[in-house]
C-alpha atoms as a PDB file:
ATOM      1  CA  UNK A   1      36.844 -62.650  80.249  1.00  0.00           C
ATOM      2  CA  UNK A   2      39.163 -64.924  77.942  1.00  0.00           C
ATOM      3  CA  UNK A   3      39.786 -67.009  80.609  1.00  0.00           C
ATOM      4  CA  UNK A   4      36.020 -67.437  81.743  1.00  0.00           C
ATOM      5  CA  UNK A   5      34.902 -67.814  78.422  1.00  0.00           C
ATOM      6  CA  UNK A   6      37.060 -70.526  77.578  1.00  0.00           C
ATOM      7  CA  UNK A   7      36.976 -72.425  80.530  1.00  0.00           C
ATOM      8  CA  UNK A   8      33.543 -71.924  81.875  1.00  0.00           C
ATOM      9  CA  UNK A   9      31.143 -70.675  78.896  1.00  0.00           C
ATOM     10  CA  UNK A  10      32.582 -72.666  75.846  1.00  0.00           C
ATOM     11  CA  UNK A  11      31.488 -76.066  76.112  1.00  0.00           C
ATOM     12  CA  UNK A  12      27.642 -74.848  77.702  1.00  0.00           C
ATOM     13  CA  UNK A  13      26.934 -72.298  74.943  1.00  0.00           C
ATOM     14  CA  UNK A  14      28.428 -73.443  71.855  1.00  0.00           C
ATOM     15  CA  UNK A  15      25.980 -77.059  72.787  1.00  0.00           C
ATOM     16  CA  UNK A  16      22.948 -74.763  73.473  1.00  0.00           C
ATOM     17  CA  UNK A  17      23.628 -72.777  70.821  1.00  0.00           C
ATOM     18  CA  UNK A  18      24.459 -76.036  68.330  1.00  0.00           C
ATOM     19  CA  UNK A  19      20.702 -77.278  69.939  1.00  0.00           C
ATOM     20  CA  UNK A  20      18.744 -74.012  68.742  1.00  0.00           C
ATOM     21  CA  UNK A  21      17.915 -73.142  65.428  1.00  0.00           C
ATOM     22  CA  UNK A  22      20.064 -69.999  65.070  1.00  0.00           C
ATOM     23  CA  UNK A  23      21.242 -70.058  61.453  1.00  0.00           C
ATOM     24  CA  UNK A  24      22.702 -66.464  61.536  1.00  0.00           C
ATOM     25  CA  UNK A  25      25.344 -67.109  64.909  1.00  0.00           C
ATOM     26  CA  UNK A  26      25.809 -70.672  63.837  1.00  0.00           C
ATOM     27  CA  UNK A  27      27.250 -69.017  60.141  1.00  0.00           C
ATOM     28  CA  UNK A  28      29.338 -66.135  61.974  1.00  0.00           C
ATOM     29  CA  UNK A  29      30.669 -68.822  64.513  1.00  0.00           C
ATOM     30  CA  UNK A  30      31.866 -70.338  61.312  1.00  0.00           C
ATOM     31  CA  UNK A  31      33.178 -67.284  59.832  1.00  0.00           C
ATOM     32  CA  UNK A  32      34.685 -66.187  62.876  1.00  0.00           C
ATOM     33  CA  UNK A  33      36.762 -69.720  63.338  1.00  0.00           C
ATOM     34  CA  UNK A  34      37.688 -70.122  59.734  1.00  0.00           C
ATOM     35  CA  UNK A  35      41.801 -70.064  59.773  1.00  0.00           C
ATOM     36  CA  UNK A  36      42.399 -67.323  56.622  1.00  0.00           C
ATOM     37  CA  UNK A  37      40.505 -64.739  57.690  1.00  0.00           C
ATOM     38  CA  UNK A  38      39.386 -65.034  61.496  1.00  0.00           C
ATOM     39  CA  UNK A  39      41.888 -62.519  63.412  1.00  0.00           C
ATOM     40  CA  UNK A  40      40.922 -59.522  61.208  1.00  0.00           C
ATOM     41  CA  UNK A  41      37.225 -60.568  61.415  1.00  0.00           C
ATOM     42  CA  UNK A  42      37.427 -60.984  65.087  1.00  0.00           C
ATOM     43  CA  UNK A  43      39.376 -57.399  65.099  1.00  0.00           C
ATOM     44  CA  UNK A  44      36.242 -55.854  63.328  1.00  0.00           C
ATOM     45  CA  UNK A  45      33.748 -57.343  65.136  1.00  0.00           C
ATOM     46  CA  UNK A  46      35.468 -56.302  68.380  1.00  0.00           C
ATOM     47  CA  UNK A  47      34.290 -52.915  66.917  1.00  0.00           C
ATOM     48  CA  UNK A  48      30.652 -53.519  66.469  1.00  0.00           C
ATOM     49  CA  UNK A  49      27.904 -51.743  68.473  1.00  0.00           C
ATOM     50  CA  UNK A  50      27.170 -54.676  70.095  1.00  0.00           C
ATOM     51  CA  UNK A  51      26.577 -55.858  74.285  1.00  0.00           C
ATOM     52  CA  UNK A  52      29.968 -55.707  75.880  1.00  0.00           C
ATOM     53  CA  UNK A  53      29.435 -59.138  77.479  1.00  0.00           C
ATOM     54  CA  UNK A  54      29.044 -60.579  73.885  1.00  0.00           C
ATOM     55  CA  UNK A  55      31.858 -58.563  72.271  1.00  0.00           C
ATOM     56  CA  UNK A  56      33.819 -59.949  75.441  1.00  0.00           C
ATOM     57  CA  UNK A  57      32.538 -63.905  76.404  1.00  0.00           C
ATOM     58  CA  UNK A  58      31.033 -64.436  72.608  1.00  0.00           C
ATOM     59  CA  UNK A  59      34.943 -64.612  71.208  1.00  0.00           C
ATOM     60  CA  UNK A  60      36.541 -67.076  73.236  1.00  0.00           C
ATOM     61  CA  UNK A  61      33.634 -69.710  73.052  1.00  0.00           C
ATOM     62  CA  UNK A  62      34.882 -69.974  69.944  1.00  0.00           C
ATOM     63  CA  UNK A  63      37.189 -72.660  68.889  1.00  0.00           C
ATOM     64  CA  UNK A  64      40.403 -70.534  67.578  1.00  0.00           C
ATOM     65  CA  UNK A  65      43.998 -70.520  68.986  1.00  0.00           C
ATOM     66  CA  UNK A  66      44.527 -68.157  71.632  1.00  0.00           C
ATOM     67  CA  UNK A  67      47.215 -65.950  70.647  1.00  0.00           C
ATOM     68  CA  UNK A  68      44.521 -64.851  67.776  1.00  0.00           C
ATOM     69  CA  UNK A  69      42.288 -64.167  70.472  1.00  0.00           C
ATOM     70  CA  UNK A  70      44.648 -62.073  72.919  1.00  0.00           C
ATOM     71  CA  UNK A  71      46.124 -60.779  69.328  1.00  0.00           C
ATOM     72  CA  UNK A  72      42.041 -59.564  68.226  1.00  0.00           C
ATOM     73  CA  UNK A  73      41.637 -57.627  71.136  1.00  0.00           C
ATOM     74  CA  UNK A  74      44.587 -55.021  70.937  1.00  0.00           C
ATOM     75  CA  UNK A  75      43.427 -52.313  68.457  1.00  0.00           C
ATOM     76  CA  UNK A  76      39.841 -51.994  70.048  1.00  0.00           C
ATOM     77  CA  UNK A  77      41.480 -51.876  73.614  1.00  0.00           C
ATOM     78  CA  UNK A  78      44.106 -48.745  72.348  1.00  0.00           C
ATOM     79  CA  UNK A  79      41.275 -47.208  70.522  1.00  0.00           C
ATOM     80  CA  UNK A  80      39.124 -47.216  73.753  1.00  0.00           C
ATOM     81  CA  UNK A  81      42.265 -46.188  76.014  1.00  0.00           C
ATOM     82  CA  UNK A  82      43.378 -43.149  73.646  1.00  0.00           C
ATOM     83  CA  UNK A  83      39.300 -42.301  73.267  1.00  0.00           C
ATOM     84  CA  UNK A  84      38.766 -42.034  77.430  1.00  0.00           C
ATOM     85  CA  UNK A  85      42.572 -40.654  77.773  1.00  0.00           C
ATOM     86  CA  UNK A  86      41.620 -37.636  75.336  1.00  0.00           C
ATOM     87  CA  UNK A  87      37.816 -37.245  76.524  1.00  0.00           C
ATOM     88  CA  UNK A  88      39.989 -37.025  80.242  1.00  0.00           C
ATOM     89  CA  UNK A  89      42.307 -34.278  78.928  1.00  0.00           C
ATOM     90  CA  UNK A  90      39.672 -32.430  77.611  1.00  0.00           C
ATOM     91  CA  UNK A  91      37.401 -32.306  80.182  1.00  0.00           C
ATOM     92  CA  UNK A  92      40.540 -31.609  82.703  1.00  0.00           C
ATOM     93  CA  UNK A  93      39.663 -27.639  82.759  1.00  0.00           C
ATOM     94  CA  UNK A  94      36.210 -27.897  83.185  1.00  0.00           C
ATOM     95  CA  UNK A  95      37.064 -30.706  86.195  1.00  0.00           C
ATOM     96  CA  UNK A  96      39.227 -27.867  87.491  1.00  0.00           C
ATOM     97  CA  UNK A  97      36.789 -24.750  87.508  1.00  0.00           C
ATOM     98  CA  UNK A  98      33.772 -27.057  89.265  1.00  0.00           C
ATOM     99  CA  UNK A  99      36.567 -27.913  91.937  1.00  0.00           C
ATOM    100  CA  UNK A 100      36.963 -24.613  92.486  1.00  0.00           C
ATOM    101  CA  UNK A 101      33.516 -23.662  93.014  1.00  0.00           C
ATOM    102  CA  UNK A 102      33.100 -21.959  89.684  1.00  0.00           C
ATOM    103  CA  UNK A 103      30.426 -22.298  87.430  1.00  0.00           C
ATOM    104  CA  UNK A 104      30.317 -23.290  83.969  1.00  0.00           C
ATOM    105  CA  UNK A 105      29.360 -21.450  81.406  1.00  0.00           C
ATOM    106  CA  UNK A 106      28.217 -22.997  77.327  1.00  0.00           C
ATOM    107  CA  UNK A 107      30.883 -20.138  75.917  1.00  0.00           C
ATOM    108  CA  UNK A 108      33.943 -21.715  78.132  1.00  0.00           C
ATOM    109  CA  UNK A 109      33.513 -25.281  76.403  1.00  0.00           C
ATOM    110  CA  UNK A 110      36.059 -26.014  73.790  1.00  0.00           C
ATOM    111  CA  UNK A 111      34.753 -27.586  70.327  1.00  0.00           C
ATOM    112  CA  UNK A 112      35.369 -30.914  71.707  1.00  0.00           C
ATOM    113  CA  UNK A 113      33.396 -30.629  74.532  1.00  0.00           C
ATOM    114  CA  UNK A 114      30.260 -29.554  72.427  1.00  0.00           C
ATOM    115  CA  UNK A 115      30.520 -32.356  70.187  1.00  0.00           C
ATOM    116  CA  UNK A 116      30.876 -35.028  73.008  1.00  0.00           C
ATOM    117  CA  UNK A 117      27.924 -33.048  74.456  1.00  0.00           C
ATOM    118  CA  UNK A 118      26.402 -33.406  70.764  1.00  0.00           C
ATOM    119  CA  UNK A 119      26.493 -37.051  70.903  1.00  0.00           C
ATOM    120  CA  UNK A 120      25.742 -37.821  73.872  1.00  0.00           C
ATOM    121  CA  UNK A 121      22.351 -35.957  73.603  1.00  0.00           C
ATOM    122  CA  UNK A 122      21.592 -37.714  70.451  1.00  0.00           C
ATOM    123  CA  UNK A 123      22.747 -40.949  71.333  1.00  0.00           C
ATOM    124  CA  UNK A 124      20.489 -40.629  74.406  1.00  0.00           C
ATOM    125  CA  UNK A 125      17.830 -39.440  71.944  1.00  0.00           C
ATOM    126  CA  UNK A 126      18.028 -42.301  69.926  1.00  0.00           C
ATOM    127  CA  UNK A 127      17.954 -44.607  72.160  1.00  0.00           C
ATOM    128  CA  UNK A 128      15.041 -43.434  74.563  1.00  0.00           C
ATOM    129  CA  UNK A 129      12.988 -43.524  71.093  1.00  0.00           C
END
């Protein structure tokens, strides 16, 4: 996506976007590319609840080196790997008893379970709102 954005999406959007009359993305594209603060702002904003295709193409359209924008993309990435990684492990005995032909019962769920469960129901309650 760094590679696409850059090459591809960079010159086409920042000139569309430049053409509009979007005061709040022209400010955070100047935020984002000033030189003090714009790898821990691009960290954080790798962490917003935001479209993955803008939290992935919106970066490199902007004009910043590129080791700050391979750098800006580390924490998020081992946050997501060790969040799917422990969701896996904890979902590894329930896996196991439904490929056995068992069933599941609410009282064999660990804590962790329930509160993924949890979310997920309100998330999806939220958002169906």
């Amino acid at each position: 996506s760094i590679a696409l954005g850059r090459c591809l999406l960079r010159a086409p959007v920042r000139s569309w976007l430049e053409r509009q009359d979007y005061r709040r993305v022209q400010r955070v594209m100047l935020i984002l590319e000033d030189n003090e603060d714009s790898l821990a702002l691009q960290v954080l904003f790798r962490f917003l609840f935001i479209p993955m295709f803008v939290r992935n193409y919106g970066p490199p359209t902007l004009q910043i080196p590129l080791w700050k924008l391979s750098l800006s993309t580390l924490p998020h990435s081992a946050w997501a790997a060790f969040l799917f990684a422990s969701l896996g492990a904890s979902f590894e005995d329930v896996a196991e008893l439904v490929r056995e032909g068992h069933d599941i019962d609410l009282g064999a769920l660990k804590w962790q379970q329930l509160l993924v469960l949890a979310a997920s129901l309100s998330a999806r309650a939220t958002t169906s709102t």
